[in-house]
PDB file of N, CA and C in Angstrom:
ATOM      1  N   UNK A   1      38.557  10.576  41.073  1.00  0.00           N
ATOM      2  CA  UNK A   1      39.406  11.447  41.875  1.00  0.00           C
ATOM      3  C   UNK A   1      40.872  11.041  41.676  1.00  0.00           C
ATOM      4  N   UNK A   2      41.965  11.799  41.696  1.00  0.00           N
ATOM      5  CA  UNK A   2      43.280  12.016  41.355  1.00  0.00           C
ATOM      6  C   UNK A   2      43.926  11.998  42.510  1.00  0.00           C
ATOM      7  N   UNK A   3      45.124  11.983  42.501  1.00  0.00           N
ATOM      8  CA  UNK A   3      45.913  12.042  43.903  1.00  0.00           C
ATOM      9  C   UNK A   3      46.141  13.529  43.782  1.00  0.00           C
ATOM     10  N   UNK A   4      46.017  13.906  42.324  1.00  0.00           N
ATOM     11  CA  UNK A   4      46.364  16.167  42.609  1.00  0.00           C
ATOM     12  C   UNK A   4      45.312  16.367  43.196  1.00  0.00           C
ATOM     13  N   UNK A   5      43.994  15.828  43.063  1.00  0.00           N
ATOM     14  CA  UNK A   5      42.694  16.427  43.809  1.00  0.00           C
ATOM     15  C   UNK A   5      42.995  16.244  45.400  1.00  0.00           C
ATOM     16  N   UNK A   6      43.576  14.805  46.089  1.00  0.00           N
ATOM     17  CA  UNK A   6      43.920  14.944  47.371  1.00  0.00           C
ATOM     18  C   UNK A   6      45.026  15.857  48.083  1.00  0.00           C
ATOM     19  N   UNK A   7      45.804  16.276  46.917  1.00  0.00           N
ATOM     20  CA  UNK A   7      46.602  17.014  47.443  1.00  0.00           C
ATOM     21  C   UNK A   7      46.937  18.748  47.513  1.00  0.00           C
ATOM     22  N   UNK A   8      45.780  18.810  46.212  1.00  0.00           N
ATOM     23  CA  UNK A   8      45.828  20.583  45.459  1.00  0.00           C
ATOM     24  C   UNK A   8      45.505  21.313  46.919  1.00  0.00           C
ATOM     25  N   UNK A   9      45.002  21.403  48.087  1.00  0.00           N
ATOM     26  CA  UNK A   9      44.978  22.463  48.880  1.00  0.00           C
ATOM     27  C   UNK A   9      46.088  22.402  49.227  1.00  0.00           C
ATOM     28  N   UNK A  10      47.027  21.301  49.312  1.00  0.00           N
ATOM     29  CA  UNK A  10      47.870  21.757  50.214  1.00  0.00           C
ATOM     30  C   UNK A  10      49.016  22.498  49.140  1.00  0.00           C
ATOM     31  N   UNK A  11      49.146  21.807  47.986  1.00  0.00           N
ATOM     32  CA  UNK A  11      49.864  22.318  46.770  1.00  0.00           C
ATOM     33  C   UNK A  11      49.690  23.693  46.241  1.00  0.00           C
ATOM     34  N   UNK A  12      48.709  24.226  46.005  1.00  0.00           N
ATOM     35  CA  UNK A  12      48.714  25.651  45.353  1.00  0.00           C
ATOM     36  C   UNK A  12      49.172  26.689  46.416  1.00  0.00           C
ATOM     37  N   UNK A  13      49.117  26.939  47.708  1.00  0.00           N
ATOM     38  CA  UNK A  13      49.271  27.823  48.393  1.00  0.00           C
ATOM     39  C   UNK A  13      50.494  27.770  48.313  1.00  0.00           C
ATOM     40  N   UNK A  14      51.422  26.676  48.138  1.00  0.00           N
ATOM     41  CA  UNK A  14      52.857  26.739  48.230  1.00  0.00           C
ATOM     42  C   UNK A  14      53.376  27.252  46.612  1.00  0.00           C
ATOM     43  N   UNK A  15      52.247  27.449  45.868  1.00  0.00           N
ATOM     44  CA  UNK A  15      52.736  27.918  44.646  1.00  0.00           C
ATOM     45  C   UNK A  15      53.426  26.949  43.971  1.00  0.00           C
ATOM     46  N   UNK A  16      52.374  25.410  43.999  1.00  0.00           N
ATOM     47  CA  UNK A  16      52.956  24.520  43.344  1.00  0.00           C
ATOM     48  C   UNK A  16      51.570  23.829  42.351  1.00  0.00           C
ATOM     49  N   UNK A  17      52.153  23.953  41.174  1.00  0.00           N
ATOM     50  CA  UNK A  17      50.859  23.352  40.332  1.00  0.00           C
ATOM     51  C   UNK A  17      50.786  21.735  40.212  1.00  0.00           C
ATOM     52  N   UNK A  18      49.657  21.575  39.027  1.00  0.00           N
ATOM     53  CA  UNK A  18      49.815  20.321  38.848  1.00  0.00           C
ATOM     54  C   UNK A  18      50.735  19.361  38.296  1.00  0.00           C
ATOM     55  N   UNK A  19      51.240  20.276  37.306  1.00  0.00           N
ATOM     56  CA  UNK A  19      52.393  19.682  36.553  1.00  0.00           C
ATOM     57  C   UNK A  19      53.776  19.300  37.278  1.00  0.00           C
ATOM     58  N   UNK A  20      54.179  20.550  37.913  1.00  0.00           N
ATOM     59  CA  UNK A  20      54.949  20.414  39.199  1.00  0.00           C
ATOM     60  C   UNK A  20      54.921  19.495  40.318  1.00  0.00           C
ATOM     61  N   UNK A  21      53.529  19.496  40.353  1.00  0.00           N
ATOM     62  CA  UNK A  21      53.369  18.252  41.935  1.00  0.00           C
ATOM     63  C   UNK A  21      53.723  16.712  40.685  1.00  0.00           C
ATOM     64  N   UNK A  22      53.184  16.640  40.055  1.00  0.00           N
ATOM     65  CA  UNK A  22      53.366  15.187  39.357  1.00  0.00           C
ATOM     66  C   UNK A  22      54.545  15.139  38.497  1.00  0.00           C
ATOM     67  N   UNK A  23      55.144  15.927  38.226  1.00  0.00           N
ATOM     68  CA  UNK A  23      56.650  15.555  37.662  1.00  0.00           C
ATOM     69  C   UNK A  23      57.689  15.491  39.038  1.00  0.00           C
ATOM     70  N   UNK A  24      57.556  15.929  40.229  1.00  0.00           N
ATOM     71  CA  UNK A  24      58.168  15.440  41.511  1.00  0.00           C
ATOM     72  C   UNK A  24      57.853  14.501  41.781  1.00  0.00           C
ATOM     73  N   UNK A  25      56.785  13.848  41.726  1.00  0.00           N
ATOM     74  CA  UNK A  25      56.640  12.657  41.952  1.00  0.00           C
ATOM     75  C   UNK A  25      57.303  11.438  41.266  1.00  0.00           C
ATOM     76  N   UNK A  26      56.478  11.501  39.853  1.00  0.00           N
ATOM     77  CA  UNK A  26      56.826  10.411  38.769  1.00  0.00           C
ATOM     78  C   UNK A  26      58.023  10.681  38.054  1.00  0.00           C
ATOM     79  N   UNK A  27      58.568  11.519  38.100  1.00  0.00           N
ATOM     80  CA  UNK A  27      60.242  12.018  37.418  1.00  0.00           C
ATOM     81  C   UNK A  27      61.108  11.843  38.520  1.00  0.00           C
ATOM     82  N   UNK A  28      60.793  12.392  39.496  1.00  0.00           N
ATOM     83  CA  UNK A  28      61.644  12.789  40.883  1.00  0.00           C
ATOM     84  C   UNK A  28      61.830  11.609  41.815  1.00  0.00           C
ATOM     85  N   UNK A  29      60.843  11.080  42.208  1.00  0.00           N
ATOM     86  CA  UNK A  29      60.594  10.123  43.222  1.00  0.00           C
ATOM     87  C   UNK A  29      60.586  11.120  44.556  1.00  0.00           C
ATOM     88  N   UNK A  30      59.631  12.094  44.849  1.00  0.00           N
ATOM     89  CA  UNK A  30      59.497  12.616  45.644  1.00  0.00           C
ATOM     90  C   UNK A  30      58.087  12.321  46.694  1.00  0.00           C
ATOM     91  N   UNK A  31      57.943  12.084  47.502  1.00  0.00           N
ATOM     92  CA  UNK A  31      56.763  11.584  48.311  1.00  0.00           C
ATOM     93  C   UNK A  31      55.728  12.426  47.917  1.00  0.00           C
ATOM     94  N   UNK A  32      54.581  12.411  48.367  1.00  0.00           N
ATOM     95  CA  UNK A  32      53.525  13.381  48.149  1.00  0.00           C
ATOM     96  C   UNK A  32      53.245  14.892  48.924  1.00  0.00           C
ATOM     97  N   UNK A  33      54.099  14.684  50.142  1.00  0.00           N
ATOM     98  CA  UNK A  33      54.107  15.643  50.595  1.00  0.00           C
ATOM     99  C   UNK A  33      55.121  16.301  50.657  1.00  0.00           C
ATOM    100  N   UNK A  34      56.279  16.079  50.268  1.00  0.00           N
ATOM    101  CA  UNK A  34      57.582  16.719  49.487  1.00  0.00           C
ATOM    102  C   UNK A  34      56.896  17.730  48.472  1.00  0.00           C
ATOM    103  N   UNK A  35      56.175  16.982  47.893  1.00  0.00           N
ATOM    104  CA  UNK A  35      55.580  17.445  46.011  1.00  0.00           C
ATOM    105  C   UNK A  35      54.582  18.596  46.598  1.00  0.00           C
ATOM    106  N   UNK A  36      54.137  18.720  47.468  1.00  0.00           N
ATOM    107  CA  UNK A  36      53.325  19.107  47.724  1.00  0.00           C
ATOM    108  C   UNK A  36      52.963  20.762  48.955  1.00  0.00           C
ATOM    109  N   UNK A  37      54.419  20.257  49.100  1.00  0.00           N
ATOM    110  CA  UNK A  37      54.786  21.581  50.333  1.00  0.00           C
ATOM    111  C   UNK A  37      55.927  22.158  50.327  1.00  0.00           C
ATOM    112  N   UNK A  38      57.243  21.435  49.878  1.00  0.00           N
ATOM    113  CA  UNK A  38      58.571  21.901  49.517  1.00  0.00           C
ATOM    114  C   UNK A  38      58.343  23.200  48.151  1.00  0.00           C
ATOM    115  N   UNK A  39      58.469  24.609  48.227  1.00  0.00           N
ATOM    116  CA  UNK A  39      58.320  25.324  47.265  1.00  0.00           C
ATOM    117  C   UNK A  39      59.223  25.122  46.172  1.00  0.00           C
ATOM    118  N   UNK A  40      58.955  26.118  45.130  1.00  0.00           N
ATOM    119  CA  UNK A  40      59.775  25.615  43.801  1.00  0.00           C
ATOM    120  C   UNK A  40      61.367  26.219  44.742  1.00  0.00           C
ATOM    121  N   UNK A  41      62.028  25.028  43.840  1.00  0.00           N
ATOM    122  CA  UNK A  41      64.014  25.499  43.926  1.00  0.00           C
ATOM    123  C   UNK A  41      64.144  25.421  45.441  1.00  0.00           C
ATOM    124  N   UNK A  42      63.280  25.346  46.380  1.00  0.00           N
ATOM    125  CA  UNK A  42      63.711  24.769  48.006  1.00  0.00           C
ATOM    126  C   UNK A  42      64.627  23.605  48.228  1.00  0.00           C
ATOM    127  N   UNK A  43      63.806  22.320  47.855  1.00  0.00           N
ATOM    128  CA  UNK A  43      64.674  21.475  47.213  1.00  0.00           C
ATOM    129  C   UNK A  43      65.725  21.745  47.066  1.00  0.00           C
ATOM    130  N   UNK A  44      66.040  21.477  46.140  1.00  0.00           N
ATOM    131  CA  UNK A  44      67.438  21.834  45.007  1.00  0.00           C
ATOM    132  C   UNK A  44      68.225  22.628  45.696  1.00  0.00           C
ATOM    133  N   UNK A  45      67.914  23.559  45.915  1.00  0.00           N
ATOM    134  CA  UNK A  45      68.742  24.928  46.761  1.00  0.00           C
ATOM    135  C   UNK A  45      69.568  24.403  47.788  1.00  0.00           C
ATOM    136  N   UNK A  46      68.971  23.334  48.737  1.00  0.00           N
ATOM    137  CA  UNK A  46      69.604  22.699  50.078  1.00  0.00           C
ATOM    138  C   UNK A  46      70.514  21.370  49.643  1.00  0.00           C
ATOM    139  N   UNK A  47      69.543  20.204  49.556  1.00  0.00           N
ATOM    140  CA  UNK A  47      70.507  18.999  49.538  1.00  0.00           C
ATOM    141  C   UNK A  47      70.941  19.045  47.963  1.00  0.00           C
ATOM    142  N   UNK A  48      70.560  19.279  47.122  1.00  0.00           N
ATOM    143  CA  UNK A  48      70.896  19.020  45.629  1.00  0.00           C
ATOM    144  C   UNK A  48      72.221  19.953  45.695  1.00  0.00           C
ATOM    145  N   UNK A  49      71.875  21.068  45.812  1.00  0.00           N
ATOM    146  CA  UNK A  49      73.440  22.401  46.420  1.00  0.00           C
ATOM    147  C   UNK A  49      74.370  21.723  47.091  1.00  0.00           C
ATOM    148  N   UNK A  50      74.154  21.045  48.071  1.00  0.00           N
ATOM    149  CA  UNK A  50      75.122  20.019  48.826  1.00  0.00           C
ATOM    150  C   UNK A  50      76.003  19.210  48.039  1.00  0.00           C
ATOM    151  N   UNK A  51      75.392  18.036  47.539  1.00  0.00           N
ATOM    152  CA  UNK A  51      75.880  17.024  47.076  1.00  0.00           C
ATOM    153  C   UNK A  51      76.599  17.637  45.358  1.00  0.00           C
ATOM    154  N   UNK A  52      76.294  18.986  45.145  1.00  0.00           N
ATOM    155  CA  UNK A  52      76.592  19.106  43.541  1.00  0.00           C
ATOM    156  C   UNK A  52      78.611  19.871  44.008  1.00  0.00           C
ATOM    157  N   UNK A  53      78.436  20.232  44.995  1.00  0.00           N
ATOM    158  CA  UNK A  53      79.809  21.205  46.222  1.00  0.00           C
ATOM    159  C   UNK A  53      80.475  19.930  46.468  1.00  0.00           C
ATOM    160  N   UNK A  54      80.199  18.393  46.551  1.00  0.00           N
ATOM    161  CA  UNK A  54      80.922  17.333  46.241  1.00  0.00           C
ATOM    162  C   UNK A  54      81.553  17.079  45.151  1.00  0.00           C
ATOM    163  N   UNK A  55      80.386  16.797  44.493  1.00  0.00           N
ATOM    164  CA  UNK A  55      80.820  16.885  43.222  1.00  0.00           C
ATOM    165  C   UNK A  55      82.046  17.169  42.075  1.00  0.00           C
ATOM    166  N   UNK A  56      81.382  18.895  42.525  1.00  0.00           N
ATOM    167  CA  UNK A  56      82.843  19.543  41.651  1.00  0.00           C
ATOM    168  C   UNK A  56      84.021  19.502  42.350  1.00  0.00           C
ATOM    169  N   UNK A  57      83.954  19.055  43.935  1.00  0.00           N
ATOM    170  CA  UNK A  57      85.033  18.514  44.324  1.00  0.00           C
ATOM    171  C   UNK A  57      86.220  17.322  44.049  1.00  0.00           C
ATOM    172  N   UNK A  58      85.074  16.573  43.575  1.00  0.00           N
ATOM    173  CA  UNK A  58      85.376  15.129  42.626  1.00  0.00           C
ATOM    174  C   UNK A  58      86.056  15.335  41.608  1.00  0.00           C
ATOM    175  N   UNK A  59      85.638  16.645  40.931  1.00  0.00           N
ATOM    176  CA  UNK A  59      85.734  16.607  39.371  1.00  0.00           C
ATOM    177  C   UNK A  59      84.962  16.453  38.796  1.00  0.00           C
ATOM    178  N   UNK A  60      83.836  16.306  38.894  1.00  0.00           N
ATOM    179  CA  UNK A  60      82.415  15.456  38.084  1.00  0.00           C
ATOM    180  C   UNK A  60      81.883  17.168  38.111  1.00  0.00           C
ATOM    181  N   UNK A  61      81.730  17.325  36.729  1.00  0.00           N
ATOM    182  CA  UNK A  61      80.840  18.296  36.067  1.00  0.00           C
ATOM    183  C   UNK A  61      79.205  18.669  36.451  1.00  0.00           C
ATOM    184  N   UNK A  62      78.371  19.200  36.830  1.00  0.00           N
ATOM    185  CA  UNK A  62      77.526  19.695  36.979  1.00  0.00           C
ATOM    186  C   UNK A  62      76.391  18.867  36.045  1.00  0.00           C
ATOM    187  N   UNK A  63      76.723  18.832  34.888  1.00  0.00           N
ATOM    188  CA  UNK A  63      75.895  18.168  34.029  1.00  0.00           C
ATOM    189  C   UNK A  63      75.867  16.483  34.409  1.00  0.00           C
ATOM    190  N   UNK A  64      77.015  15.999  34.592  1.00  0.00           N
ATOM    191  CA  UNK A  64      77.532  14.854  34.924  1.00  0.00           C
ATOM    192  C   UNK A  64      76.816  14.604  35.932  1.00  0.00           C
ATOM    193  N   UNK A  65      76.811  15.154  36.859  1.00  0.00           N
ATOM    194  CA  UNK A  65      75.974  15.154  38.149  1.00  0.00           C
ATOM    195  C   UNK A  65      74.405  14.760  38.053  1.00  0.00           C
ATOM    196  N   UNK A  66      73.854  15.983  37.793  1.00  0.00           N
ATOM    197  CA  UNK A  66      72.366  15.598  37.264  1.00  0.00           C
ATOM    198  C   UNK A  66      71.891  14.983  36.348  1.00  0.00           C
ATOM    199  N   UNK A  67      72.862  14.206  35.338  1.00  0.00           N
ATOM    200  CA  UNK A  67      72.540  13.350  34.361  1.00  0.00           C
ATOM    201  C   UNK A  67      72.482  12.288  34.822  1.00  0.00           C
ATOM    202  N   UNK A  68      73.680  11.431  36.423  1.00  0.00           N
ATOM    203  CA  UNK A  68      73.694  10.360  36.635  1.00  0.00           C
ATOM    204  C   UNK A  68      72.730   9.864  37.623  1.00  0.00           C
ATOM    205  N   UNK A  69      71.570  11.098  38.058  1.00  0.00           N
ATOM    206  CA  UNK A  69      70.442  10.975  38.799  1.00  0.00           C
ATOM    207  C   UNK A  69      68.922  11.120  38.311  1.00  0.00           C
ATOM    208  N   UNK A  70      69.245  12.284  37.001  1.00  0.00           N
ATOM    209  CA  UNK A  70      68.018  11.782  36.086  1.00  0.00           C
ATOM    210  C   UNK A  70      68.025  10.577  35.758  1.00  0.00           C
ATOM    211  N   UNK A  71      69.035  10.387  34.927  1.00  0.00           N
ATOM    212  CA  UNK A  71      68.581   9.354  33.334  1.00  0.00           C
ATOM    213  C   UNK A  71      69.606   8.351  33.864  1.00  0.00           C
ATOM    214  N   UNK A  72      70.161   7.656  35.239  1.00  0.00           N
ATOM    215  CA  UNK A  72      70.840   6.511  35.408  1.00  0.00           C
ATOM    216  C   UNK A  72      70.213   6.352  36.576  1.00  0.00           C
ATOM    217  N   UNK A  73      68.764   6.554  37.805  1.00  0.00           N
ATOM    218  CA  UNK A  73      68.896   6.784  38.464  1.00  0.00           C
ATOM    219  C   UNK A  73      69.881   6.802  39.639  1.00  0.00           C
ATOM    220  N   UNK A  74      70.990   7.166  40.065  1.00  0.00           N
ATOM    221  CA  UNK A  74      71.720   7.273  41.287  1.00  0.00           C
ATOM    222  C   UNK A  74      71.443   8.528  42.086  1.00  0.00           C
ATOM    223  N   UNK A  75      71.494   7.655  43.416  1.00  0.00           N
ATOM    224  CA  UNK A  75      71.187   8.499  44.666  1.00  0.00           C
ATOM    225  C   UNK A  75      72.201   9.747  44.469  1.00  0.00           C
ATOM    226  N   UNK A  76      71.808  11.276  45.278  1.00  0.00           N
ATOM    227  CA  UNK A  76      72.625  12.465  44.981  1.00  0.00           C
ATOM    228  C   UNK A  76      73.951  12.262  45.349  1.00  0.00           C
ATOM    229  N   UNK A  77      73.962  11.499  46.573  1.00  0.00           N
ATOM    230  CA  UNK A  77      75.170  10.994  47.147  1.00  0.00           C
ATOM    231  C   UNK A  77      76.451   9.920  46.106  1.00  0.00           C
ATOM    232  N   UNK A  78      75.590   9.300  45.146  1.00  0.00           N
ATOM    233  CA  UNK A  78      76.251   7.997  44.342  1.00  0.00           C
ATOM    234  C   UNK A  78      76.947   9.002  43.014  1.00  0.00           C
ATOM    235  N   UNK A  79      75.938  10.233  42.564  1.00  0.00           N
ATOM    236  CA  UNK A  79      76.131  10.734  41.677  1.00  0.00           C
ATOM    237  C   UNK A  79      77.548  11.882  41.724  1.00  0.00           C
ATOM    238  N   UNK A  80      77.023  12.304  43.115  1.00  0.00           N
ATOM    239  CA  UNK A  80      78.412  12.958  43.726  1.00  0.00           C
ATOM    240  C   UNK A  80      79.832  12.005  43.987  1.00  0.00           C
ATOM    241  N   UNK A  81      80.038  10.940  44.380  1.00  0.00           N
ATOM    242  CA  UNK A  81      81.053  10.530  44.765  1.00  0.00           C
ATOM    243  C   UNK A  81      81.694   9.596  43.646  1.00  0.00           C
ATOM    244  N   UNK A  82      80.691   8.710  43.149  1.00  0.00           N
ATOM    245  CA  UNK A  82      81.126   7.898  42.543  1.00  0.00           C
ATOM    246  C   UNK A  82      82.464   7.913  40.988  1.00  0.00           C
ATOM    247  N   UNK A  83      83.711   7.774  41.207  1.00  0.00           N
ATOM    248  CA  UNK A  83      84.453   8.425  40.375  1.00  0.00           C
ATOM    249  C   UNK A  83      84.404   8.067  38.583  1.00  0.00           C
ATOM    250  N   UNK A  84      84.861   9.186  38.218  1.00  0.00           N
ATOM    251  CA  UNK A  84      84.671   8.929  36.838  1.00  0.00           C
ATOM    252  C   UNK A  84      85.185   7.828  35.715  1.00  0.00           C
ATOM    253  N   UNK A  85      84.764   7.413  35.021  1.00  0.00           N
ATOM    254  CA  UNK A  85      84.936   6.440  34.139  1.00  0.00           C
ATOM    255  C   UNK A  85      86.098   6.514  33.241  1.00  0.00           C
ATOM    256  N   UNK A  86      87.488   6.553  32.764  1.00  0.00           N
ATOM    257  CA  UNK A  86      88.353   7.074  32.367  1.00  0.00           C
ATOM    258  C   UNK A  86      88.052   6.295  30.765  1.00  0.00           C
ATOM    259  N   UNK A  87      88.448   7.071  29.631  1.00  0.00           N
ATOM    260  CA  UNK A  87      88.227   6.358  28.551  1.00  0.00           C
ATOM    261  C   UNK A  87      89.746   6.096  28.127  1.00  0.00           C
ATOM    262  N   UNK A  88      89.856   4.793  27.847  1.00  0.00           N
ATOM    263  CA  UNK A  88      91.473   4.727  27.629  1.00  0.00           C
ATOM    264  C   UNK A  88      91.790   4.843  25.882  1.00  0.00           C
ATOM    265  N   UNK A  89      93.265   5.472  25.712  1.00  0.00           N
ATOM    266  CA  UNK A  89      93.181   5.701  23.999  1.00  0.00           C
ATOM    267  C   UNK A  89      93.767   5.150  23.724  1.00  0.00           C
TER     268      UNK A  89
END
């Protein structure tokens, strides 16, 4: 038994598959019942929308943003505020 098997009733009705529930998890760091009941783009739509309206407040690019929370993990908050790296010439 799988943790998608403990969780697929509650997952498909929200129109969330398997691939979906386990890349929130193991990509995301999302709890199981985040992964599991939050619909697609709910998420994202609220706090990720938030912290990205920082962001471009900062100056920090959109890409910049979600790159320094994928692939560096930083919190949405660290990725939003934290100022940019200046390259000197």
């Amino acid at each position: 038994m799988t943790i998608w098997d403990d969780w697929k009733e509650l997952a498909e009705p929200n129109g969330i598959n398997r691939k979906t529930f386990e890349c929130r998890i193991w990509n995301y760091g999302w709890t199981y019942e985040e992964a599991s009941t939050i619909p697609k783009n709910k998420k994202r739509d609220t706090e990720y929308r938030k912290w990205l309206k920082v962001a471009l407040a900062n100056g920090i690019k959109e890409s910049t943003y979600r790159s320094r929370m994928y692939n560096y993990g930083y919190t949405k908050e660290e990725a939003a505020t934290r100022p940019l790296r200046r390259v000197r010439g």
